[in-house]
C-alpha atoms as a PDB file:
ATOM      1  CA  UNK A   1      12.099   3.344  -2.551  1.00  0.00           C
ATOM      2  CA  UNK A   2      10.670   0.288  -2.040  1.00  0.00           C
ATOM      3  CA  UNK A   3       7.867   0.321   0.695  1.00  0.00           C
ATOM      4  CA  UNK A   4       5.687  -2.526   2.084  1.00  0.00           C
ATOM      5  CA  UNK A   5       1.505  -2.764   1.230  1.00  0.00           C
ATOM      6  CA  UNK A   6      -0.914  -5.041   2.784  1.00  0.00           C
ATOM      7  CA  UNK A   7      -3.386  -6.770   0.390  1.00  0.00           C
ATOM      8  CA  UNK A   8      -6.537  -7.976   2.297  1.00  0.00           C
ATOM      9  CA  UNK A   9      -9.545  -9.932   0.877  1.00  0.00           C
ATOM     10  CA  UNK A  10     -12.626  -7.659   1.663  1.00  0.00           C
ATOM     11  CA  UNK A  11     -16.048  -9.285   0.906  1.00  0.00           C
ATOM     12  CA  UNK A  12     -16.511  -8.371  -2.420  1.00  0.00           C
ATOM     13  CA  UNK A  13     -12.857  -7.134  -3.888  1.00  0.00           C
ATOM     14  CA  UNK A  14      -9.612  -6.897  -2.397  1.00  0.00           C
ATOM     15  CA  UNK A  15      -8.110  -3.770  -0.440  1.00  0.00           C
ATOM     16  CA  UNK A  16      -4.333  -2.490  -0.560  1.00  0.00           C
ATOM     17  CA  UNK A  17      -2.861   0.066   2.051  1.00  0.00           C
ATOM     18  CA  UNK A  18       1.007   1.406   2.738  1.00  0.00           C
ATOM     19  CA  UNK A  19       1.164   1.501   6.361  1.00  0.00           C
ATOM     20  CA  UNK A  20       4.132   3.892   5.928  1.00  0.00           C
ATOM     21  CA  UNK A  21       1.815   6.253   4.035  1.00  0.00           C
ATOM     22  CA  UNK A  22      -1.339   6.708   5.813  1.00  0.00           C
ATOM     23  CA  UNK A  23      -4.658   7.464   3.378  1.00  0.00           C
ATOM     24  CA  UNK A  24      -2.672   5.796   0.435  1.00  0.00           C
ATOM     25  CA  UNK A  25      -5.216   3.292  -0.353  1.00  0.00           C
ATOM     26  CA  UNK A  26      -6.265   1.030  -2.973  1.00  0.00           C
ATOM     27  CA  UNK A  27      -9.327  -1.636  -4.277  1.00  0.00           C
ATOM     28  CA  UNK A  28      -9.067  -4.418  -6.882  1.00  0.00           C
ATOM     29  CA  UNK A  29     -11.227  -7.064  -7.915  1.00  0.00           C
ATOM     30  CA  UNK A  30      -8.109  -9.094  -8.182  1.00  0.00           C
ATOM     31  CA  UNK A  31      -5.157  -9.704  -6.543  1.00  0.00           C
ATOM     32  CA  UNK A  32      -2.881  -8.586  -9.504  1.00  0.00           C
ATOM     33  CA  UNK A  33      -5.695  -5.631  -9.985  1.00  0.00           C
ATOM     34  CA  UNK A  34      -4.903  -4.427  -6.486  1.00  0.00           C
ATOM     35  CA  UNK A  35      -1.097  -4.215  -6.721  1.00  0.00           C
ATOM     36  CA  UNK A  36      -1.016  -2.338  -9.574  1.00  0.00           C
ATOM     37  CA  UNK A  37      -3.686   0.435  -8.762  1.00  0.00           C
ATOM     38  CA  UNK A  38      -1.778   0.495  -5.095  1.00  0.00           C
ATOM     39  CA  UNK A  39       1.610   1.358  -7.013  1.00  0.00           C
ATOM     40  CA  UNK A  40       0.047   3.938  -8.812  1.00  0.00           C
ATOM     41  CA  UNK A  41      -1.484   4.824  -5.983  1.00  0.00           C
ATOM     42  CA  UNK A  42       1.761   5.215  -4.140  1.00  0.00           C
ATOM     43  CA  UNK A  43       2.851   7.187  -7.046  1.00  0.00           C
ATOM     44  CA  UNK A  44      -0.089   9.934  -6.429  1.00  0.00           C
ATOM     45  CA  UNK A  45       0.346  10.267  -2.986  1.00  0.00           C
ATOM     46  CA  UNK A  46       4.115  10.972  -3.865  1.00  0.00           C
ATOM     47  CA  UNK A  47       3.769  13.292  -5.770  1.00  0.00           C
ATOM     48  CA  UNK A  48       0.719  15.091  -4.019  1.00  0.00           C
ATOM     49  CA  UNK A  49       3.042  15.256  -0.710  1.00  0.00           C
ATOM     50  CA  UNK A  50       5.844  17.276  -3.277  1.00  0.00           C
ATOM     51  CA  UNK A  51       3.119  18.970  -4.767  1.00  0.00           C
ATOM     52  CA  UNK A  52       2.244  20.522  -1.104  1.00  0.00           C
ATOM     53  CA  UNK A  53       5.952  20.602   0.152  1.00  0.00           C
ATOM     54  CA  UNK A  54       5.724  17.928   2.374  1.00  0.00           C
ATOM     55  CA  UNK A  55       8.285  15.371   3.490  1.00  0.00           C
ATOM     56  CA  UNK A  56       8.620  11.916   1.852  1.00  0.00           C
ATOM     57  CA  UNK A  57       8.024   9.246   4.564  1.00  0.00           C
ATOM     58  CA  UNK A  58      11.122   7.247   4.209  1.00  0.00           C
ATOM     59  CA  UNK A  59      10.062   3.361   4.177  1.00  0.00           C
ATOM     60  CA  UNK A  60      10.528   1.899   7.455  1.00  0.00           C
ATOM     61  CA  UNK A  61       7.354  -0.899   7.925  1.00  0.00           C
ATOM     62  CA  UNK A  62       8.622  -4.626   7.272  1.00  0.00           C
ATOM     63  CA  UNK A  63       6.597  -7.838   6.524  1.00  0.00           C
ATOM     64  CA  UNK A  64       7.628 -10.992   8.280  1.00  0.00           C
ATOM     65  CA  UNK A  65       5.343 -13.916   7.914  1.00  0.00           C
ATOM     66  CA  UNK A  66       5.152 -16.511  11.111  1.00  0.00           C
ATOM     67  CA  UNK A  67       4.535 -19.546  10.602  1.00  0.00           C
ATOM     68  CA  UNK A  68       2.186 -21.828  13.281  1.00  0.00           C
ATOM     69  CA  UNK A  69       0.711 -25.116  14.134  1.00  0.00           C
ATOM     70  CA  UNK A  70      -2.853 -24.959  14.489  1.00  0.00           C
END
C-alpha cells in the first residue's frame, strides 16, 4: 500500500502525518529522519489496528503540487 504523508517544518524539527491514518504521527530533526520514523510509524499503527481487529484504511489521500506566480 502506498499512502501519502505530509512533512512540515515545525520550529525546532520537522513533523510527518498520514492524513489517511489519523493519530499516525511522526518528528525528525531531519527531513530524511522524519520519513523514516513516519514509515515505521505507519508500520505500528498497522499493525496495532490488526492487533485490535480493526479495518485497514485503504489509501485514498493524493498530493498534487500547484504551481503560482507570486
Amino acid at each position: 500500500m502506498r499512502y501519502a504523508v505530509v512533512i512540515e517544518k515545525a520550529p525546532s524539527n520537522y513533523a510527518a502525518y498520514v492524513p489517511d491514518l489519523p493519530g499516525c504521527i511522526a518528528t525528525g530533526t531531519t527531513v530524511a529522519e522524519t520519513e523514516s520514523l513516519i514509515r515505521e510509524a505507519i508500520e505500528f499503527h498497522l499493525d496495532g489496528l490488526k492487533a485490535d481487529g480493526l479495518p485497514i484504511p485503504p489509501p485514498s489521500s493524493q498530493v498534487e503540487y500547484a504551481d503560482v506566480h507570486a
